[in-house]
Protein backbone atom coordinates (compact mmCIF):
# COMPACT_ATOMS: atom_id res chain seq x y z
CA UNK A 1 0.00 0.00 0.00
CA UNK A 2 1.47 3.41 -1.11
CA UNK A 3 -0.05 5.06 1.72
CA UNK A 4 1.18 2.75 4.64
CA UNK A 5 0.40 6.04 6.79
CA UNK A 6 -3.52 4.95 5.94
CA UNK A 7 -3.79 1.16 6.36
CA UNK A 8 -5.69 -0.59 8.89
CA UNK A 9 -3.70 -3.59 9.32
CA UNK A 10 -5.48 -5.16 12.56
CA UNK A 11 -8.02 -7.87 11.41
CA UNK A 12 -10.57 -6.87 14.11
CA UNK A 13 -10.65 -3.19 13.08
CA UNK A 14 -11.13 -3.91 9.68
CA UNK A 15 -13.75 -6.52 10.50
CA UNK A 16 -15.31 -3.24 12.23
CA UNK A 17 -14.74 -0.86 9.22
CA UNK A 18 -16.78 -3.68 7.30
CA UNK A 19 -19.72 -4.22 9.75
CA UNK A 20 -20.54 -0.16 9.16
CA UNK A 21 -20.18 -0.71 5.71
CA UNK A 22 -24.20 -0.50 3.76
CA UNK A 23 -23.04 -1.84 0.22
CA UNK A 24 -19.77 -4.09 -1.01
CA UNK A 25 -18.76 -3.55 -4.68
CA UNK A 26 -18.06 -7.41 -6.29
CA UNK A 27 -15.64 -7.02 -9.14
CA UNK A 28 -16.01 -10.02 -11.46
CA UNK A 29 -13.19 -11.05 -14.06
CA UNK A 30 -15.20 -11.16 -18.01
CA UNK A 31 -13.06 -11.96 -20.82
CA UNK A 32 -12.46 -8.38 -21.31
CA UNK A 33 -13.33 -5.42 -19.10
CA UNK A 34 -14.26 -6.05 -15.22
CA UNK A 35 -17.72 -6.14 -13.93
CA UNK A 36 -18.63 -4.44 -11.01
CA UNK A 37 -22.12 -5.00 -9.24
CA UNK A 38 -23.42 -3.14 -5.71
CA UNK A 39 -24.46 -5.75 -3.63
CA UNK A 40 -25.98 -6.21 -0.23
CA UNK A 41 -23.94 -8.59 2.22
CA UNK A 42 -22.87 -10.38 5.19
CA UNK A 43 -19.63 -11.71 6.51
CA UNK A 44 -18.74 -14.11 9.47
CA UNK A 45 -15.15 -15.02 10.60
CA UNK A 46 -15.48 -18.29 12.53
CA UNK A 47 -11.56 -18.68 12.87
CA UNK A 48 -11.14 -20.84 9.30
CA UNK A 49 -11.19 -17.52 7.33
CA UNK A 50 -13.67 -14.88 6.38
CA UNK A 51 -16.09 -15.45 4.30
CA UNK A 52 -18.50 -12.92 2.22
CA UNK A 53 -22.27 -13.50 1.48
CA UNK A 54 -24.38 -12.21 -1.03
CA UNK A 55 -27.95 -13.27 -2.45
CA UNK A 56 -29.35 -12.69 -5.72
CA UNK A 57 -31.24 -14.02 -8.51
CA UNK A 58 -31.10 -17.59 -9.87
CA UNK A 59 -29.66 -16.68 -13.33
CA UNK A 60 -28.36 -13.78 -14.84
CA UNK A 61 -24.81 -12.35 -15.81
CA UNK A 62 -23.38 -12.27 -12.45
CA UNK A 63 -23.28 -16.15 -12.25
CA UNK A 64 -22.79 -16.72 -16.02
CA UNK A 65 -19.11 -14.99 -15.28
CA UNK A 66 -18.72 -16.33 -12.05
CA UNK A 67 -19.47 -19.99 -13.26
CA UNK A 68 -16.41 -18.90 -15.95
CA UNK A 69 -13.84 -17.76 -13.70
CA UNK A 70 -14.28 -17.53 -9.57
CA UNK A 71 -11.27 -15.45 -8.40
CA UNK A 72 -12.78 -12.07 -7.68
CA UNK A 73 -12.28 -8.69 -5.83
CA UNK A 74 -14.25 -6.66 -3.68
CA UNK A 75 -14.63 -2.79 -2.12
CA UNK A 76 -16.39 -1.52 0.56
CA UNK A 77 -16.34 1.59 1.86
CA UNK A 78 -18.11 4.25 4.94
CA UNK A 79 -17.88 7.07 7.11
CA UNK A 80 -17.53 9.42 4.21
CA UNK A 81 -17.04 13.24 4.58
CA UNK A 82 -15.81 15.84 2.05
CA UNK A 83 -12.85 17.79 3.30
CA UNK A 84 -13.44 21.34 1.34
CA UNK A 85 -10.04 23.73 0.76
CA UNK A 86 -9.27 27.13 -0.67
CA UNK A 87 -7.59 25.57 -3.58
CA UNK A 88 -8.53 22.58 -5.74
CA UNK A 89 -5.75 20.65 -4.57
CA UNK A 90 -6.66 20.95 -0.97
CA UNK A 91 -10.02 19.09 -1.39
CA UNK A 92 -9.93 15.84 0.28
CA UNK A 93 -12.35 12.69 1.37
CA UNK A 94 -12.43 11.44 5.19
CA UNK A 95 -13.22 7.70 4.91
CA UNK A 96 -12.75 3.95 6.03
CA UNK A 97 -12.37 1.76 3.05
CA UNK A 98 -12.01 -2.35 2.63
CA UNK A 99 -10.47 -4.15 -0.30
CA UNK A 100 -9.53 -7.47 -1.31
CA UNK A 101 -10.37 -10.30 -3.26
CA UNK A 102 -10.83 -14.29 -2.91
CA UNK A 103 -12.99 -17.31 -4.34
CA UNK A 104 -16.38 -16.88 -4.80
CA UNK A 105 -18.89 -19.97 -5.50
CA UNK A 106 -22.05 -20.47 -5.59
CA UNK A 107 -24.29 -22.17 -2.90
CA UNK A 108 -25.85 -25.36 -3.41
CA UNK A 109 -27.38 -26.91 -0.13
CA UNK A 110 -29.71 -25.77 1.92
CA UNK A 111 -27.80 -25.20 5.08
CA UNK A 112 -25.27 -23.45 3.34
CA UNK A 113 -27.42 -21.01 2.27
CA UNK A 114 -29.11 -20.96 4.94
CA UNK A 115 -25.99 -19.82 6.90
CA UNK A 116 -25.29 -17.34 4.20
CA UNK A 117 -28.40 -15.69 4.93
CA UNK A 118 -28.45 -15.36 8.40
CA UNK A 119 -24.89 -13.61 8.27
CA UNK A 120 -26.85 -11.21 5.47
CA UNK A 121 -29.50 -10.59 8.06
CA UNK A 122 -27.04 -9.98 11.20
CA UNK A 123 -25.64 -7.83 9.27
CA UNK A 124 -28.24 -5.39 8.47
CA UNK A 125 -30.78 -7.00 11.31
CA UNK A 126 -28.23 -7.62 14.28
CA UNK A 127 -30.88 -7.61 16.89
CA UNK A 128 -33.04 -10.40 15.35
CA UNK A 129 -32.69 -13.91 14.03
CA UNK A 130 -34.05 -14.91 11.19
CA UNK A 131 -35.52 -17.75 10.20
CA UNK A 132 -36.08 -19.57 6.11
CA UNK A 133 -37.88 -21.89 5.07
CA UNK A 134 -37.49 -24.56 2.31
CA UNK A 135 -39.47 -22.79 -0.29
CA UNK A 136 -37.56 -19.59 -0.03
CA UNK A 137 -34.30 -21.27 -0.15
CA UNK A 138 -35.35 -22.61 -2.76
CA UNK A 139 -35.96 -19.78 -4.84
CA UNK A 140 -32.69 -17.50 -4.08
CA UNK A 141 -29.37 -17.46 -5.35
CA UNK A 142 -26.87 -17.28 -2.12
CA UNK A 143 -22.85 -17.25 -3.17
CA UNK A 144 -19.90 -17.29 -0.62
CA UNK A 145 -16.47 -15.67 -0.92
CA UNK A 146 -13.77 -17.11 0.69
CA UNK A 147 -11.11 -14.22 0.88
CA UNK A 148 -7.92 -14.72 0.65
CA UNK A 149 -6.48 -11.26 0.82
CA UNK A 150 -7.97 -8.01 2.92
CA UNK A 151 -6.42 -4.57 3.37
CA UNK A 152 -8.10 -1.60 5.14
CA UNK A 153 -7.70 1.76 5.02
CA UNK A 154 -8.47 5.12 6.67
CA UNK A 155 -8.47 9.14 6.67
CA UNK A 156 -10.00 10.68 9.39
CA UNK A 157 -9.06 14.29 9.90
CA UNK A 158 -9.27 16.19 13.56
């Protein structure tokens, strides 16, 4: 990281930059130009890695590519304020920022994505637990990311 001055590298607080995070941007590998899709999420880190959740549709282009090629990157990114200055130059952008990347796939059992769900609802719902049944597993799309690599990063003026 350029800015080593900026990174988060403690696992927890980025796990905290994350959790105030409202959207994660997936960036998908196509056979020419990346595709980037908003998407709503969840994340748990049970001490054999952290994994990302997401729930969509049962067909469309997100899977097509993903089915192609599963290595993937991701941003998130909160707490954003602009800095104004006299001068162009001395604009600025306070914020807490996530990045990285991993293997995404897509769920297949039921308790799977049932799990991936829940961590999609704690994260927006913390202070209830949800429950699904069969029919509306049934009809979603859930897909995990296993990441392998995670940076943070941070400007926060006084």
């Amino acid at each position: 990281m350029r800015r080593n001055d900026r990174e988060i590298a403690d696992r927890r607080e980025i796990l905290a930059m994350l959790g105030k995070c409202d959207v994660l941007r997936l960036g998908i590998n196509t056979s020419g130009y990346p595709y980037i899709v908003p998407l709503s999420f969840g994340f748990d880190d049970d001490g054999q890695g952290l994994r990302l959740w997401f729930h969509c549709a049962k067909e469309g282009r997100k899977l097509d590519l993903i089915e192609k090629d599963c290595h993937v990157g991701f941003e998130a990114d909160c707490s954003l304020k602009l800095i104004t200055g006299e001068a162009a130059c001395k604009f600025t952008m306070e914020y807490e920022s996530v990045i990285g990347s991993g293997n995404i796939a897509i769920c297949h059992g039921t308790e799977e994505k049932r799990a991936g769900l829940k961590a999609i609802m704690r994260h927006y719902a913390p202070e209830k637990d949800f429950s699904f049944t069969e029919q509306e597993l049934a009809a979603v799309c859930v897909l995990r990311l296993d990441v392998l690599q995670i940076t943070g990063k941070r400007l926060k003026r006084e």
